[in-house]
Protein backbone atom coordinates (compact mmCIF):
# COMPACT_ATOMS: atom_id res chain seq x y z
CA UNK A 1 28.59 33.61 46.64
CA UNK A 2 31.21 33.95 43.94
CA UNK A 3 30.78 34.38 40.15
CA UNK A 4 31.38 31.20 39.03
CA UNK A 5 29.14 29.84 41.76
CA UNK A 6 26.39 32.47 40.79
CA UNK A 7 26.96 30.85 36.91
CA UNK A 8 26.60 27.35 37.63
CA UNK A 9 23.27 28.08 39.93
CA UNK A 10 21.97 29.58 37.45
CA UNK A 11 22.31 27.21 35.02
CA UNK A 12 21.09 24.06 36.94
CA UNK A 13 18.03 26.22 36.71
CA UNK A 14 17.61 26.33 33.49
CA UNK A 15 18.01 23.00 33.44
CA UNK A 16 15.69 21.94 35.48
CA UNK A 17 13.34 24.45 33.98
CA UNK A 18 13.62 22.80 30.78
CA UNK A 19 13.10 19.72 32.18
CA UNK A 20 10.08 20.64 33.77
CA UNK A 21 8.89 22.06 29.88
CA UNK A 22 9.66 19.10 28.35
CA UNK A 23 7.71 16.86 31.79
CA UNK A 24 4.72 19.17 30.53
CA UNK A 25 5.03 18.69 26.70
CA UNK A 26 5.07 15.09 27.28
CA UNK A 27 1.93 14.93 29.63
CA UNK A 28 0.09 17.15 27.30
CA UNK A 29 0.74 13.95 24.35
CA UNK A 30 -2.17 11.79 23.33
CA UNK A 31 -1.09 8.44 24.30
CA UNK A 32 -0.99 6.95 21.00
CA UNK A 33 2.57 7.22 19.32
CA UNK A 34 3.38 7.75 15.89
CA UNK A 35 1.92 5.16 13.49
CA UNK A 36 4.63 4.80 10.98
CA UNK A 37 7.56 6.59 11.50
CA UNK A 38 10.04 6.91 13.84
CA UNK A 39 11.56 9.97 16.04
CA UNK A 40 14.79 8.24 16.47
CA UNK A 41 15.03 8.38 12.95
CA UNK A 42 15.76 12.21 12.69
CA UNK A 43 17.65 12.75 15.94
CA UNK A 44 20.44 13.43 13.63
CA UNK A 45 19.21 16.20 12.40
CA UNK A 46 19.27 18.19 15.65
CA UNK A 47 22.59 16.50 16.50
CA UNK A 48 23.71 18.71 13.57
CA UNK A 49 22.44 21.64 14.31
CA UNK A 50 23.70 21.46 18.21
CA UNK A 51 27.17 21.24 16.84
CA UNK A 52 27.02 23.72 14.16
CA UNK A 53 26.74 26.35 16.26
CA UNK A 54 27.76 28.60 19.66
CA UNK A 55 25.02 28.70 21.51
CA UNK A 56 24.60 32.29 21.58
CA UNK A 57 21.67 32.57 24.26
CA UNK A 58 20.17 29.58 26.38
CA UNK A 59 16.36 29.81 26.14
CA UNK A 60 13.49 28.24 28.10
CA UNK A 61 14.80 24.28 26.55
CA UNK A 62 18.40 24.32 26.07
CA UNK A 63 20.15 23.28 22.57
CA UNK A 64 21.21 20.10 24.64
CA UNK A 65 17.89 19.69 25.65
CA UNK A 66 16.18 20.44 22.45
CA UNK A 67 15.41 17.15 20.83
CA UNK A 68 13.73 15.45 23.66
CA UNK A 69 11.42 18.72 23.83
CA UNK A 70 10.55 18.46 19.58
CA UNK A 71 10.05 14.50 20.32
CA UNK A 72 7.37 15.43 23.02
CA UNK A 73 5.73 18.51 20.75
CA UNK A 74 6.21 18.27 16.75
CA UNK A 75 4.97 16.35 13.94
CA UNK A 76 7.52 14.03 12.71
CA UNK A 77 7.93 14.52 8.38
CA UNK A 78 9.48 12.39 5.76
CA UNK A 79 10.14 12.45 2.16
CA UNK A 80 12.92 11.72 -0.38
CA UNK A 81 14.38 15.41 -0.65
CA UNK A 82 17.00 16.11 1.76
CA UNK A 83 17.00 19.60 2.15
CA UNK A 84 13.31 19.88 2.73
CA UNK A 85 13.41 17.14 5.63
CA UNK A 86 16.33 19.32 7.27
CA UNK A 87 14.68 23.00 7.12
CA UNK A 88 11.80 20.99 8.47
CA UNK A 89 13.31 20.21 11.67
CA UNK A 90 15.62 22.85 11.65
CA UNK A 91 12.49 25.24 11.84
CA UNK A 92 11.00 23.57 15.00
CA UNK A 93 14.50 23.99 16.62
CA UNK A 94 14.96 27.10 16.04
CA UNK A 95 11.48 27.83 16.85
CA UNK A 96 12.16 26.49 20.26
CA UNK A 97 15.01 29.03 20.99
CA UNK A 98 12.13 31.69 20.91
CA UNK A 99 10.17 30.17 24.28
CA UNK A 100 10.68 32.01 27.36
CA UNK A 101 9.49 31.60 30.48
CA UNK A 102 8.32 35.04 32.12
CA UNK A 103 6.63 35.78 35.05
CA UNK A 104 3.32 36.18 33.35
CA UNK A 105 4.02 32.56 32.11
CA UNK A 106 5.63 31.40 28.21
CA UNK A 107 6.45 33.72 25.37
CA UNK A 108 7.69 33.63 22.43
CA UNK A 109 10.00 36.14 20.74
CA UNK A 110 10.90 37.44 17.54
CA UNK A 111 15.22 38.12 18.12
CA UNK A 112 17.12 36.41 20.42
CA UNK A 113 19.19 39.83 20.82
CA UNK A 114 17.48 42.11 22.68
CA UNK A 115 15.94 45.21 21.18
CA UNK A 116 15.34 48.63 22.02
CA UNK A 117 11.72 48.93 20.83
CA UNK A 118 10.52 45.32 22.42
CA UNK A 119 7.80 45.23 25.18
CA UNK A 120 8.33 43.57 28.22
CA UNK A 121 10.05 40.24 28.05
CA UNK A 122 11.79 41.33 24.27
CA UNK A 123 8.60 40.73 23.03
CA UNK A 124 7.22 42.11 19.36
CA UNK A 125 3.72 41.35 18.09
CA UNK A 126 4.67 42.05 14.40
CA UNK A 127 4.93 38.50 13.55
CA UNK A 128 2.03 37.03 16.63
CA UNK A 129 0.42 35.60 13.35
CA UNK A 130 2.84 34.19 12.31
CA UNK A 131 4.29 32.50 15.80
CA UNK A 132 0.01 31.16 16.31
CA UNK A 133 -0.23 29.62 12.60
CA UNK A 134 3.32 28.00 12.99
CA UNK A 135 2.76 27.11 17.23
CA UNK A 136 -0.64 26.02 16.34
CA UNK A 137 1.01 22.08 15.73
CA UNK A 138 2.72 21.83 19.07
CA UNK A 139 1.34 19.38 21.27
CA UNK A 140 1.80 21.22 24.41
CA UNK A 141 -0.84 24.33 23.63
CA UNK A 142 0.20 25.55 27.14
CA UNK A 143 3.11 27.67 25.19
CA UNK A 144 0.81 29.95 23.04
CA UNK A 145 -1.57 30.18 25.96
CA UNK A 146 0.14 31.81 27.99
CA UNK A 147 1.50 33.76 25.05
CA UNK A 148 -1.66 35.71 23.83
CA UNK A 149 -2.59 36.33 27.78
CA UNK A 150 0.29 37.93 27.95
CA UNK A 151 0.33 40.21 25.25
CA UNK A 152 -3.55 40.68 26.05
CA UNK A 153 -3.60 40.89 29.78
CA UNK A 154 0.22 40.92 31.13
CA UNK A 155 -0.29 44.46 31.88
CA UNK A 156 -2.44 44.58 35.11
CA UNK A 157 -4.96 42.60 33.44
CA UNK A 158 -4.84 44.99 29.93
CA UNK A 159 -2.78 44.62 26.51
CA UNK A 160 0.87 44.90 26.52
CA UNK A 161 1.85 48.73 26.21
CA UNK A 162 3.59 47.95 22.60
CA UNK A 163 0.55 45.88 21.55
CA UNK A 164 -0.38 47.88 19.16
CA UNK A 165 2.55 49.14 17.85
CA UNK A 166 2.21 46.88 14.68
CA UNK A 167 -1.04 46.01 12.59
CA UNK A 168 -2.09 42.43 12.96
CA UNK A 169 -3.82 39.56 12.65
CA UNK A 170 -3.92 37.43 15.60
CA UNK A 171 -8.30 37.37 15.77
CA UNK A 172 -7.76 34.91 12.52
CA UNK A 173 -4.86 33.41 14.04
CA UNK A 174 -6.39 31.77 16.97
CA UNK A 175 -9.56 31.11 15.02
CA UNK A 176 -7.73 29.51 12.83
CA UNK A 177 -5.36 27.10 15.59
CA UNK A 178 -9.01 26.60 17.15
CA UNK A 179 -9.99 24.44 13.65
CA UNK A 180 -6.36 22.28 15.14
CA UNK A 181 -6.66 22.33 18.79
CA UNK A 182 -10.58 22.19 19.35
CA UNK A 183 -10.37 24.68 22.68
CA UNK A 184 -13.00 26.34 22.45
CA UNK A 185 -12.84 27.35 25.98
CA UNK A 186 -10.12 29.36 25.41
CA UNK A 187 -11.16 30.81 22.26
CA UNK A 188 -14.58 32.20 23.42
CA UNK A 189 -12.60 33.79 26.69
CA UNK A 190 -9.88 35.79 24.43
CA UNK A 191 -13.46 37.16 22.37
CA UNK A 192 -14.00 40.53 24.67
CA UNK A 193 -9.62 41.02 24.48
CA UNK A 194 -10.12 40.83 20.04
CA UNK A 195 -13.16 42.89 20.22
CA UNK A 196 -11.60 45.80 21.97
CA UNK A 197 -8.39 45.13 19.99
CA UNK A 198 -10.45 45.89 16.95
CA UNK A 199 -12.53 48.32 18.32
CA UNK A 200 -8.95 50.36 19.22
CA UNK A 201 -7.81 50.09 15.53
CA UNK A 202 -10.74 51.53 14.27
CA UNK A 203 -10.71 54.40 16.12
CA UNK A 204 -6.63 55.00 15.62
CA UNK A 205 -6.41 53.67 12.14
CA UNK A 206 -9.99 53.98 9.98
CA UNK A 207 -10.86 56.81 7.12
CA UNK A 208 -14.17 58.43 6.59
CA UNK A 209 -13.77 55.97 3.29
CA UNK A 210 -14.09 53.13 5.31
CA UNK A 211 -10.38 52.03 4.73
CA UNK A 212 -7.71 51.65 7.31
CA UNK A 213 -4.28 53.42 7.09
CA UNK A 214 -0.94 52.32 8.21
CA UNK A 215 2.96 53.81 7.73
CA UNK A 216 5.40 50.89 6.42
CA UNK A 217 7.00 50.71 9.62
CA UNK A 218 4.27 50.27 11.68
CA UNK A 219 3.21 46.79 9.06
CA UNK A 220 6.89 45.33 9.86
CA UNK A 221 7.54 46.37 6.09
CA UNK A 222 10.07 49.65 6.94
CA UNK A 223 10.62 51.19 3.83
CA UNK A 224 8.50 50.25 0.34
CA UNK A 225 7.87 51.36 -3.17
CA UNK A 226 4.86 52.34 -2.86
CA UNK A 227 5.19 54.35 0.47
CA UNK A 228 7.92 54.72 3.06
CA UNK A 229 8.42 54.70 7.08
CA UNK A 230 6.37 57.82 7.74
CA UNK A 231 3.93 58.03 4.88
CA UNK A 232 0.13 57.07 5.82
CA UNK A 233 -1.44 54.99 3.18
CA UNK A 234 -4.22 52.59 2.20
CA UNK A 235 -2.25 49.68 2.41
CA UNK A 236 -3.57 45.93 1.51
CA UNK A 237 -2.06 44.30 4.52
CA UNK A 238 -3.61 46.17 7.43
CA UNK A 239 -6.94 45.96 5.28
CA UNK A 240 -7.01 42.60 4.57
CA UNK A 241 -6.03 41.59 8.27
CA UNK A 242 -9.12 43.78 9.48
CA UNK A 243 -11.03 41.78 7.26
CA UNK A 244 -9.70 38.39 8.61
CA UNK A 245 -9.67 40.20 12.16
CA UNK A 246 -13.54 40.94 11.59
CA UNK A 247 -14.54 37.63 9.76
CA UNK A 248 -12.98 35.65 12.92
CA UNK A 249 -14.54 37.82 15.92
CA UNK A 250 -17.91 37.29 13.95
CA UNK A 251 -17.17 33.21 13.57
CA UNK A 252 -15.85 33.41 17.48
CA UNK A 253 -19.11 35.40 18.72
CA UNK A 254 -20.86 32.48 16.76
CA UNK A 255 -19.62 30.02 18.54
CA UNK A 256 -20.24 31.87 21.66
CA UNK A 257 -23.86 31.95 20.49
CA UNK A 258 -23.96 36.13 20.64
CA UNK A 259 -25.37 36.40 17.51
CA UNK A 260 -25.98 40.17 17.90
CA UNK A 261 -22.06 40.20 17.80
CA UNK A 262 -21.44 37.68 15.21
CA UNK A 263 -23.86 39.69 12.75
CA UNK A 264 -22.03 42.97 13.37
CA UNK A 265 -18.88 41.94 12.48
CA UNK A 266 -19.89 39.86 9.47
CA UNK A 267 -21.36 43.39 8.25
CA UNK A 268 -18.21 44.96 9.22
CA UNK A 269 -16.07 41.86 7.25
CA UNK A 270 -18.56 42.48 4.35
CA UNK A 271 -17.97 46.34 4.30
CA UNK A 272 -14.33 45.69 4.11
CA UNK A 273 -14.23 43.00 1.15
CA UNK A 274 -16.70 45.57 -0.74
CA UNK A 275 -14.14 48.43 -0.24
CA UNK A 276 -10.69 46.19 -0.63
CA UNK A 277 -11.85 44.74 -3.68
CA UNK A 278 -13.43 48.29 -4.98
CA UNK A 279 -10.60 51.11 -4.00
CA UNK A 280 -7.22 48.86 -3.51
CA UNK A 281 -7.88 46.52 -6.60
CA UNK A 282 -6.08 48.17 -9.34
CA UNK A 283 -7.64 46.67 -12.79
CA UNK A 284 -4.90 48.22 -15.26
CA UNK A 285 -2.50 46.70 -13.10
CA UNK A 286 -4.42 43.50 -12.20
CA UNK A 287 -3.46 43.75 -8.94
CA UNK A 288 -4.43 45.00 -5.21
CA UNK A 289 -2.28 47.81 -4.92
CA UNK A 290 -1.59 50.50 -1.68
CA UNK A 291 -3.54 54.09 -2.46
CA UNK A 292 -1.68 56.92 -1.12
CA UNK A 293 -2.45 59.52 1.38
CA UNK A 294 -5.04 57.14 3.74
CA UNK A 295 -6.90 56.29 0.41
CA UNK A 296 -7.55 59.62 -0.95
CA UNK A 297 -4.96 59.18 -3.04
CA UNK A 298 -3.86 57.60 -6.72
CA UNK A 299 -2.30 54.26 -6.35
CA UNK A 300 1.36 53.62 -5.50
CA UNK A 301 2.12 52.31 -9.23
CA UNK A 302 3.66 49.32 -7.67
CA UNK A 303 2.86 45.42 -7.61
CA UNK A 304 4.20 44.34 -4.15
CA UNK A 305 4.08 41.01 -2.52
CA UNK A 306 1.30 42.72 0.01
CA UNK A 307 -1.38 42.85 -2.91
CA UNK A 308 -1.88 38.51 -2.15
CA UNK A 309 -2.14 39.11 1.60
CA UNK A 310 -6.14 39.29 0.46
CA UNK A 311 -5.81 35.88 -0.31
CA UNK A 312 -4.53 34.98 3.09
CA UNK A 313 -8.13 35.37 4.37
CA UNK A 314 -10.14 33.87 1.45
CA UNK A 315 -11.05 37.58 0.65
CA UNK A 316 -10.70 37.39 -3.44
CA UNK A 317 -12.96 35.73 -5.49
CA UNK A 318 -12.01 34.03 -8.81
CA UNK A 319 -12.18 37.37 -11.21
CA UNK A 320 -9.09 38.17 -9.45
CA UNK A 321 -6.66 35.31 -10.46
CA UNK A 322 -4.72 37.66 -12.80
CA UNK A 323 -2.90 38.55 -10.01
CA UNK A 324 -1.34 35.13 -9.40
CA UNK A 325 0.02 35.31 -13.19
CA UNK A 326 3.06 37.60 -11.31
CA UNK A 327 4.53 34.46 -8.98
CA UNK A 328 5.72 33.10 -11.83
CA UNK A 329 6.97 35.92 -13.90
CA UNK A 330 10.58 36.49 -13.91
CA UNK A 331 9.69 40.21 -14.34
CA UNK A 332 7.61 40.22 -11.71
CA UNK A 333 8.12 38.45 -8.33
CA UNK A 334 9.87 35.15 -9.49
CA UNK A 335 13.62 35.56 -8.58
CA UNK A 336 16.27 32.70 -8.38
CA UNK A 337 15.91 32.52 -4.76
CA UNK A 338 12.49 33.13 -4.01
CA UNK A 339 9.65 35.75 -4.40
CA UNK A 340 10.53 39.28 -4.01
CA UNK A 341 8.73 42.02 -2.68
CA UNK A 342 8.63 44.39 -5.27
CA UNK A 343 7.85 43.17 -8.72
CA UNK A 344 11.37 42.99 -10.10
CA UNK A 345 10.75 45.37 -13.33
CA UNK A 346 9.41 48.46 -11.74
CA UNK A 347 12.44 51.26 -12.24
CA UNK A 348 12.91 51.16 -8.71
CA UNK A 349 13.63 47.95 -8.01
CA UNK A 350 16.32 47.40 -5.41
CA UNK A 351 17.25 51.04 -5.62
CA UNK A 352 16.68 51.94 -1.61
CA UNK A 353 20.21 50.71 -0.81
CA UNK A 354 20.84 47.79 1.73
CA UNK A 355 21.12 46.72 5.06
CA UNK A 356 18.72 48.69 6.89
CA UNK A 357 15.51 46.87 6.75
CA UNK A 358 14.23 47.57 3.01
CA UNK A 359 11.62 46.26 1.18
CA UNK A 360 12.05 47.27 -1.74
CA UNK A 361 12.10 44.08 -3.66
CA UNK A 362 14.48 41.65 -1.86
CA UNK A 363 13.16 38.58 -0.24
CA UNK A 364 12.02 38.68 3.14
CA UNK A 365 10.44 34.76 4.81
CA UNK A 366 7.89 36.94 6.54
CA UNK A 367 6.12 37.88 3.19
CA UNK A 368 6.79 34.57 1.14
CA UNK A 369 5.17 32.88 4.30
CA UNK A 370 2.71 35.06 3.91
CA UNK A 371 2.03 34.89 -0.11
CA UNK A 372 2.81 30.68 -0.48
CA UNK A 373 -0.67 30.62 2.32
CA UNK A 374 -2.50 32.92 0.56
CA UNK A 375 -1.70 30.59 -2.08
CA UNK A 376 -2.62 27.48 -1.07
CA UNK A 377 -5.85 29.08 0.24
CA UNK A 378 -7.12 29.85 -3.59
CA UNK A 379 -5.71 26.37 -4.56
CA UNK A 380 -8.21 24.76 -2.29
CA UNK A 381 -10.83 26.97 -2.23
CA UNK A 382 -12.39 25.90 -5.64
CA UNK A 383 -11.78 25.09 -9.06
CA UNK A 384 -9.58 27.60 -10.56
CA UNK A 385 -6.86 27.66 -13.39
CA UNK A 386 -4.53 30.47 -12.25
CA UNK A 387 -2.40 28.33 -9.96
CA UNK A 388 -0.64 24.20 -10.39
CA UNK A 389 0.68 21.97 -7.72
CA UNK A 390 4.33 22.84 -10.26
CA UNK A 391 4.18 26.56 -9.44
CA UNK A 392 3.20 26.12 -5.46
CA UNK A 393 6.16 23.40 -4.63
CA UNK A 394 8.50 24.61 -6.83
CA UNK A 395 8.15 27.92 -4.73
CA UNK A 396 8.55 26.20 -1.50
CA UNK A 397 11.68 24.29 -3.08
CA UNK A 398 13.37 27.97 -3.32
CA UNK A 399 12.14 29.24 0.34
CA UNK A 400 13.48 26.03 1.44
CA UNK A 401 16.92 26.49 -0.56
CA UNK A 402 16.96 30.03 0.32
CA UNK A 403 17.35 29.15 4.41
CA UNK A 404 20.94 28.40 3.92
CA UNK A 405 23.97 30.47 4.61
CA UNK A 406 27.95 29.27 4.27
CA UNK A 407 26.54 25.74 3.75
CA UNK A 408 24.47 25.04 7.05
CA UNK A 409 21.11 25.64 7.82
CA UNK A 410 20.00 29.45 8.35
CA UNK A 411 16.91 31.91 9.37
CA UNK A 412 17.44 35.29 8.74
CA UNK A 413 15.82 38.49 8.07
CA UNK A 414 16.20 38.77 4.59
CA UNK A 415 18.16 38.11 1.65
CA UNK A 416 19.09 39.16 -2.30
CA UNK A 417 16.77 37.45 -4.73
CA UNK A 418 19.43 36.59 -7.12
CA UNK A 419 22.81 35.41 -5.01
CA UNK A 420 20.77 34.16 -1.78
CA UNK A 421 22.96 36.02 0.31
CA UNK A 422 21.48 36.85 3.58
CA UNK A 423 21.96 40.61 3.47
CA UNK A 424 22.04 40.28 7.59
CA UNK A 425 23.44 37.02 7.53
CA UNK A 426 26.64 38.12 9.56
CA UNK A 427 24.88 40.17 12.29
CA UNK A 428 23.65 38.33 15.50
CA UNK A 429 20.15 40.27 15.25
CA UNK A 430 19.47 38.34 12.19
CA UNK A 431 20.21 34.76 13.52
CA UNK A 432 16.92 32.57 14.04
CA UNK A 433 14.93 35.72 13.17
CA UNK A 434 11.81 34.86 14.20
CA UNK A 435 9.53 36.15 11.51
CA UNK A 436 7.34 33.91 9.17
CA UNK A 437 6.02 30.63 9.17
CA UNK A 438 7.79 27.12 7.16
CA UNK A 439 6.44 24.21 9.18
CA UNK A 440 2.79 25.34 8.65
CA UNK A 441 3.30 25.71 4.84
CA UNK A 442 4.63 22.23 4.92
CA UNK A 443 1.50 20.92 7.36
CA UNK A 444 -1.46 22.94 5.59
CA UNK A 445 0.26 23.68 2.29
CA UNK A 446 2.59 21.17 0.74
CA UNK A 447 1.13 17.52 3.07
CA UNK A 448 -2.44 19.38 2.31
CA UNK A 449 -3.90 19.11 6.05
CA UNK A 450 -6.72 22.00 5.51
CA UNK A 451 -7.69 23.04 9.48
CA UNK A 452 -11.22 22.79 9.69
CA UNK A 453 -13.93 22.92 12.91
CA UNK A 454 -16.07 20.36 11.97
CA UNK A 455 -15.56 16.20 12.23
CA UNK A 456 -14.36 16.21 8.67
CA UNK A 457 -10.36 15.60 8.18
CA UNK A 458 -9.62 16.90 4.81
CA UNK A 459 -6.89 16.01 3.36
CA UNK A 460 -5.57 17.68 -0.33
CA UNK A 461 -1.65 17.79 -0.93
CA UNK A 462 -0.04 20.17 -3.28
CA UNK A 463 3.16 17.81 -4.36
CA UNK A 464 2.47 16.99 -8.44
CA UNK A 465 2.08 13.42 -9.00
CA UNK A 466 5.49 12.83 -10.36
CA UNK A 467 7.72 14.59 -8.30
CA UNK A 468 7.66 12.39 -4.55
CA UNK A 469 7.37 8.53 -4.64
CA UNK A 470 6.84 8.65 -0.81
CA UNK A 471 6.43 11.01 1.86
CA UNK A 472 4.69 10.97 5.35
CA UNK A 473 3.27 13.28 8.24
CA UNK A 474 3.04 11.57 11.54
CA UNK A 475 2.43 12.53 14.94
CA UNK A 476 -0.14 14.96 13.98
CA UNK A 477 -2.21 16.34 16.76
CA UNK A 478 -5.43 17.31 15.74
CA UNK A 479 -8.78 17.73 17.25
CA UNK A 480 -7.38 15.20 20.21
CA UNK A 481 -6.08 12.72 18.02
CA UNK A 482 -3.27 11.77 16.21
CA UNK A 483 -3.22 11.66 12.64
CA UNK A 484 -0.60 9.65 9.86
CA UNK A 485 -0.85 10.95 6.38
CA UNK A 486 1.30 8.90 4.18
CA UNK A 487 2.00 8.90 0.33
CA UNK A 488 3.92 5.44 -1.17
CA UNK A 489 3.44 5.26 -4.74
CA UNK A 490 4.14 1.84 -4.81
CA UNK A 491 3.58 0.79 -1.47
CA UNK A 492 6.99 -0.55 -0.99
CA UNK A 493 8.73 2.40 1.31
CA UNK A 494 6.12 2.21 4.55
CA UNK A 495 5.07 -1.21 3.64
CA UNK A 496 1.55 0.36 4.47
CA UNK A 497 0.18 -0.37 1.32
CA UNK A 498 0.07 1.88 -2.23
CA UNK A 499 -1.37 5.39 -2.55
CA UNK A 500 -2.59 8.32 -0.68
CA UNK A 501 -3.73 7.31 2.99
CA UNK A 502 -5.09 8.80 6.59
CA UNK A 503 -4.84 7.08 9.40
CA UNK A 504 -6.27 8.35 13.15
CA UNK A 505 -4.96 6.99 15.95
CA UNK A 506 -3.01 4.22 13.65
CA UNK A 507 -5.89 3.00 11.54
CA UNK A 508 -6.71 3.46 8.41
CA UNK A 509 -9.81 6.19 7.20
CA UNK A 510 -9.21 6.79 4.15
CA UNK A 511 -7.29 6.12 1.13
CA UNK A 512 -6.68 7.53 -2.86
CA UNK A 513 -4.94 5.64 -5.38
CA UNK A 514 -3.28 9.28 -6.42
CA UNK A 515 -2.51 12.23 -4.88
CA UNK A 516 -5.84 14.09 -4.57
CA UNK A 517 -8.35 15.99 -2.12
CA UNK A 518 -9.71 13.26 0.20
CA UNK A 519 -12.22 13.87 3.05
CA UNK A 520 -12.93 11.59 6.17
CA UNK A 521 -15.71 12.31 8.34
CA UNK A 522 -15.44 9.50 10.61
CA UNK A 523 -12.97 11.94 12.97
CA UNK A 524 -15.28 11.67 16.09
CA UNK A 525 -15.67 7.74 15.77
């Protein structure tokens, strides 16, 4: 058989493969549609980004391919500011060129390009969190499925050899798509894979003080102020994620109904606020900070974006606000493009050079994504002053102005806080870098969709009152049905009527004259 031959047979089957993905998104649809909007509608959207671009590697579901896939799988989102629509669906497309299909079944990846120190497949579990919170709204769950068995059990049955190779957080990940998707099934099998996950990062990682350790590097965060690629330190992030690791094997051996299991982890969750909040909580700073040499150590002298990962698990209470005082502080983390990672008056700032993966202050998605849920986590955990619905969009208006480059649309690894550049923007690593979450902040965060595993739907956006006149969320899947949320101020956009509204399966549940928390607890009826 000749090259050309050898070329064209192989693609017809990735054609047909991606025909056969999209078959199996569209079976794995409710079989009510979307109540008020659309897809049609924002078809042109993906028209654009086909044409922008050279296809640079044909995934799982081709570019040509990829708009009959995100009809079958996303949410569909509306609202009056342009750029915010676009990233929106640029997001999901781009989050499509990351599904592979492998022997061991679908995974996702973090490049395109290959790399060196991938596992099998190019795979990288530095950013699984990230790829469950965002994958979590798919329709077809079949993709992260066979995801996390992979990286649990692709290996004769065991972990992935490179498993390990980065601290994270994937226990409170699929807890957390378990309060969307309802499987519990498939939740309560993974339980003994977490557990022995956890049980291997206490013995590689844990001090006699009860904290664990980790180099830069080895958190996805190569080279910081407060430590560097080889240094072992008491950082915030792999703390915080073995307290959202623990708190989610102990709600997951609940739900199995071990509750020998459940109780030992809530001890070991408890153990871990007590020391977080007691040894990395820095009170001249105001601010959870790393402490050098495994803990034994003073603390870094640093605010970094890392010291709000705490609130990405609901660790804090409320006599920690102060910190949030710094995402709005021009001398601390509030640049013109986004939130840095360094608090932008510390001597240091910016002074590690560029281009080689710093993180010393410039912006990087895979924190902001980070910080802007830890954020909307304290907004809706109780009353609290620290934090407005202003400050929270008005951060997600500069992450979503930030993912440009040369005018068009654009993911990258990171970029400088005041010009926006993307300081990789020109090397094909970089493109659709694969790295934080957008779509979820917009879902959870901005529309206000707060996952939960009972019957209640809560609802409780963070747009301010003044700012959209309409938006919508359609399409949503969640707990097995589909869910509207709509917002028309004066109910002459949907023609749905005025104000806040939730509708499953196309009929109304429940409705707010203004933009506020609303609860329906009809979800099972």
């Amino acid at each position: 058989m000749g090259i050309k031959a050898m070329i064209q047979k192989k693609k017809i089957r990735f054609y047909l493969l991606g025909l056969l993905v999209i078959f199996l998104g569209a079976c794995s649809r409710h079989h009510t549609s979307p109540a008020v909007l659309k897809a049609e509608n924002y078809r042109h959207h993906v028209e654009h980004f086909n044409r922008m671009e050279d296809e640079n590697k044909v995934s799982t579901i081709s570019n040509a391919q990829s708009w009959d896939w995100m009809k079958a799988n996303i949410p569909l989102f509306d609202c009056p500011q342009d750029n915010f629509q676009e990233i929106y669906y640029y997001r999901w497309w781009t989050f499509r060129k990351h599904i592979h299909q492998t022997p061991q079944g679908f995974i996702f990846t973090e490049f395109l390009v290959d790399r060196n120190y991938a596992d099998k497949y190019n795979m990288i579990s530095c950013a699984l969190g990230h790829h469950i919170y965002e994958g979590r709204w798919l329709h077809n769950q079949r993709y992260l499925n066979d995801y996390v068995h992979t990286w649990y059990r692709g290996n004769e049955g065991g972990r992935m050899k490179k498993m390990l190779t980065f601290s994270s957080w994937t226990a409170d990940a699929l807890l957390n798509r378990y309060k969307v998707n309802s499987d519990k099934a498939f939740l309560v099998d993974m339980l003994p894979d977490l557990e022995s996950e956890y049980k291997a990062w206490e013995k590689d990682r844990r001090t006699e003080s009860g904290l664990f350790w980790q180099s830069d590097v080895k958190d996805g965060m190569e080279e910081s102020l407060s430590g560097g690629r080889r240094e072992q330190n008491a950082r915030p992030t792999i703390n915080s994620y073995m307290f959202g690791n623990a708190s989610a094997i102990s709600s997951i051996a609940s739900l199995k109904g071990d509750t020998n299991l459940s109780s030992l982890y809530h001890s070991k969750a408890d153990t871990l606020r007590n020391l977080i909040e007691n040894k990395l909580w820095n009170k001249e700073s105001q601010f959870f900070e790393t402490v050098k040499k495994r803990g034994t150590g003073p603390f870094a002298g640093v605010r970094e974006a890392i010291g709000f990962i705490p609130w990405y698990f609901n660790l804090p209470d409320e006599q920690y606000d102060a910190a949030w005082k710094q995402v709005s502080d021009p001398q601390g983390f509030l640049a013109p493009f986004g939130l840095t990672t360094a608090e932008r008056r510390h001597p240091e700032f910016r002074t590690h050079g560029c281009c080689k993966c710093e993180w010393d202050g410039a912006v990087w998605p895979f924190a902001t994504s980070q910080t802007l849920t830890g954020m909307a986590n304290r907004m809706n955990r109780d009353k609290q002053k620290a934090l407005a619905d202003t400050t929270y969009f008005r951060l997600m208006e500069l992450y979503v102005e930030s993912q440009y480059y040369r005018g068009r649309p654009y993911i990258g690894e990171y970029l400088d806080e005041t010009t926006g550049y993307w300081l990789k923007g020109d090397q094909e690593r970089s493109r659709y870098y694969n790295h934080s979450t957008f779509n979820d902040l917009i879902i959870s965060g901005l529309v206000g969709l707060r996952p939960r595993a009972d019957d209640v739907i809560e609802i409780n956006p963070l747009i301010p009152q003044e700012k959209w006149d309409w938006f919508c969320l359609d399409n949503i899947l969640y707990h097995g049905k589909i869910l509207t949320i709509i917002w028309d101020k004066n109910g002459e956009h949907y023609k749905k009527g005025k104000g806040l509204q939730v509708l499953i399966n196309g009929k109304k549940a429940g409705e707010s004259g203004k933009i506020e928390r609303i609860l329906v607890e009809n979800l099972r009826q």
